[in-house]
Protein backbone atom coordinates (compact mmCIF):
# COMPACT_ATOMS: atom_id res chain seq x y z
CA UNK A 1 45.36 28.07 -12.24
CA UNK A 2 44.99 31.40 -10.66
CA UNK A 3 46.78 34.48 -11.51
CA UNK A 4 49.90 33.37 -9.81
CA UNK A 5 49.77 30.16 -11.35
CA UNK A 6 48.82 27.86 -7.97
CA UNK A 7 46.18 24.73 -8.69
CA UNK A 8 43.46 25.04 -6.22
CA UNK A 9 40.73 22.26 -5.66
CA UNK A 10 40.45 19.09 -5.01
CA UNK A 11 39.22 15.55 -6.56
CA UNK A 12 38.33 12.25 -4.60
CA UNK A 13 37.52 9.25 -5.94
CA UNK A 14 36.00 6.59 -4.03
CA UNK A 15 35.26 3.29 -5.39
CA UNK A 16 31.59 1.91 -5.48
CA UNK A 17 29.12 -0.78 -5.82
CA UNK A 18 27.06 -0.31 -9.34
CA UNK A 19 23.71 -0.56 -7.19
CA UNK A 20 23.13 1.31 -3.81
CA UNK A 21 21.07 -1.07 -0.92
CA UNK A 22 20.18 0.50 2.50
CA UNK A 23 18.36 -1.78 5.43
CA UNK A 24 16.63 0.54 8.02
CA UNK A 25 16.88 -0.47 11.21
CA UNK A 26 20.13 -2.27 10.77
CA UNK A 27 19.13 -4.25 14.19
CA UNK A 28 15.78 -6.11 13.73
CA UNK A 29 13.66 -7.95 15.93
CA UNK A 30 9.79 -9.17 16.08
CA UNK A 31 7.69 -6.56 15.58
CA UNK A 32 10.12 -4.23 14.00
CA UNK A 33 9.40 -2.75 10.67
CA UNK A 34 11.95 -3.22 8.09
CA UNK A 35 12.81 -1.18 5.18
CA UNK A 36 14.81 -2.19 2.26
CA UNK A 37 15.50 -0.06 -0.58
CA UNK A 38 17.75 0.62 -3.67
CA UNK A 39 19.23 3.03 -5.99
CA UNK A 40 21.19 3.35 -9.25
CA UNK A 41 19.45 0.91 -10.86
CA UNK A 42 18.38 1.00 -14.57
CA UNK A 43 14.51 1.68 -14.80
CA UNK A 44 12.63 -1.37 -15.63
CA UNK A 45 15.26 -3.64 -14.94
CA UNK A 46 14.76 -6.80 -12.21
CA UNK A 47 16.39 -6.53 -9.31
CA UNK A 48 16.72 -9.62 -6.52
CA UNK A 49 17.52 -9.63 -3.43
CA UNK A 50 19.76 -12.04 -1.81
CA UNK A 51 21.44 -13.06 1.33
CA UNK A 52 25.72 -13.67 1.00
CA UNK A 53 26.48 -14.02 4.23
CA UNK A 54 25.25 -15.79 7.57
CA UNK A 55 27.51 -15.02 10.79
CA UNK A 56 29.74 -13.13 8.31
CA UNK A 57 30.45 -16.53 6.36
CA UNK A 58 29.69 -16.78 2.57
CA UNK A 59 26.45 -18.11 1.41
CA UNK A 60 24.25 -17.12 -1.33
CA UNK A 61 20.63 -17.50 -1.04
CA UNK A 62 17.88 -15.79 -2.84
CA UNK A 63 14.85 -14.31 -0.97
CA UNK A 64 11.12 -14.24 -2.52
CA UNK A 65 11.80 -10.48 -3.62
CA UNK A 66 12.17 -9.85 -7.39
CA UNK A 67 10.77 -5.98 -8.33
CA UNK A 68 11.58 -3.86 -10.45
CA UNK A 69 13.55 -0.51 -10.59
CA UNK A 70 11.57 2.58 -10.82
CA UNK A 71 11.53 5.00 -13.93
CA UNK A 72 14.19 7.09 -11.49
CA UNK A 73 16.24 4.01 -10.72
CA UNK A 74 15.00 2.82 -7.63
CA UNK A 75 12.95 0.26 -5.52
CA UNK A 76 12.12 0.41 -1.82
CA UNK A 77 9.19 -1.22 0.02
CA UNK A 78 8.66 -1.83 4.35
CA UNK A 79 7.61 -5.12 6.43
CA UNK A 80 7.20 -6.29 9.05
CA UNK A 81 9.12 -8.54 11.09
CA UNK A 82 6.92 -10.66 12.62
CA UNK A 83 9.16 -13.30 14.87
CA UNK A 84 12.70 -13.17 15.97
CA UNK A 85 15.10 -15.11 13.52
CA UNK A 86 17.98 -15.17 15.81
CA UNK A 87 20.93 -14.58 17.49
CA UNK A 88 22.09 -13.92 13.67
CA UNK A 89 23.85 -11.55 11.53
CA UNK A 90 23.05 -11.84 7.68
CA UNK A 91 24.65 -10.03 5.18
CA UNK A 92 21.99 -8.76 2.33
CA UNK A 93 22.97 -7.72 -1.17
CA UNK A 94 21.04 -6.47 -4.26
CA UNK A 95 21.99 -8.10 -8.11
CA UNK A 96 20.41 -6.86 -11.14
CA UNK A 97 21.81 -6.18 -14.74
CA UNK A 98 23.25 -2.62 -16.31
CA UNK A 99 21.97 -1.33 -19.39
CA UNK A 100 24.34 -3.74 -21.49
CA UNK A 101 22.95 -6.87 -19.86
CA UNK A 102 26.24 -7.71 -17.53
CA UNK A 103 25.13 -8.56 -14.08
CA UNK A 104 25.83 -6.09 -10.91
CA UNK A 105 25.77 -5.98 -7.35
CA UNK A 106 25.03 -3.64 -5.00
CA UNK A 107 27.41 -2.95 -1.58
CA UNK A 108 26.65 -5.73 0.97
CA UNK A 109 24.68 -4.55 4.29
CA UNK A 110 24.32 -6.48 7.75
CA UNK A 111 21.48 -6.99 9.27
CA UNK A 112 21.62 -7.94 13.02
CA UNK A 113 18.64 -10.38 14.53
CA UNK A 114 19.35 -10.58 18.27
């Protein structure tokens, strides 16, 4: 309160996926580098990556990618693409498990291959 007795400030709360996943460039075709990377995560733990959607439909399919978060929490490593995979859109998600064991997931990103 201020001296007149007016509340000043604000508070948003927005709600979140446990994990954090980012896909850099979100359009990918051959010869484009790819980076995938993650946050939030509890150092040590496993995290996988997987895909849950093709052509925005539910699937859930796990790609060869199991690592480890970092002692800050995170993971991120770069490839390269090396032949076109589409016209597709697959939607990529990271699971792991919090510091009590329970499994989480991480927001969902698309990933175009034209």
């Amino acid at each position: 309160d201020d001296a007149a007795g007016g509340d000043f400030g604000g508070v948003h709360a927005f709600e979140a996926a446990w994990l954090g996943l980012d896909v850099s460039p979100r359009t990918v075709g051959a010869g484009t580098t790819v980076t995938v990377s993650s946050c939030a995560g509890v150092p040590g733990r496993l995290a996988g990556l997987f895909v849950v959607e093709v052509q925005k439909g539910p699937t859930f399919v796990q790609l060869p990618l199991i690592v480890p978060y970092s002692a800050t929490g995170d993971w991120s490593f770069s490839a390269p693409v090396t032949q076109n995979l589409g016209p597709v859109e697959l939607g990529l998600r990271v699971y792991s498990t919090d510091a009590t064991g329970a499994v989480v997931a991480s927001n969902t990103v698309r990933v175009e291959f034209p």
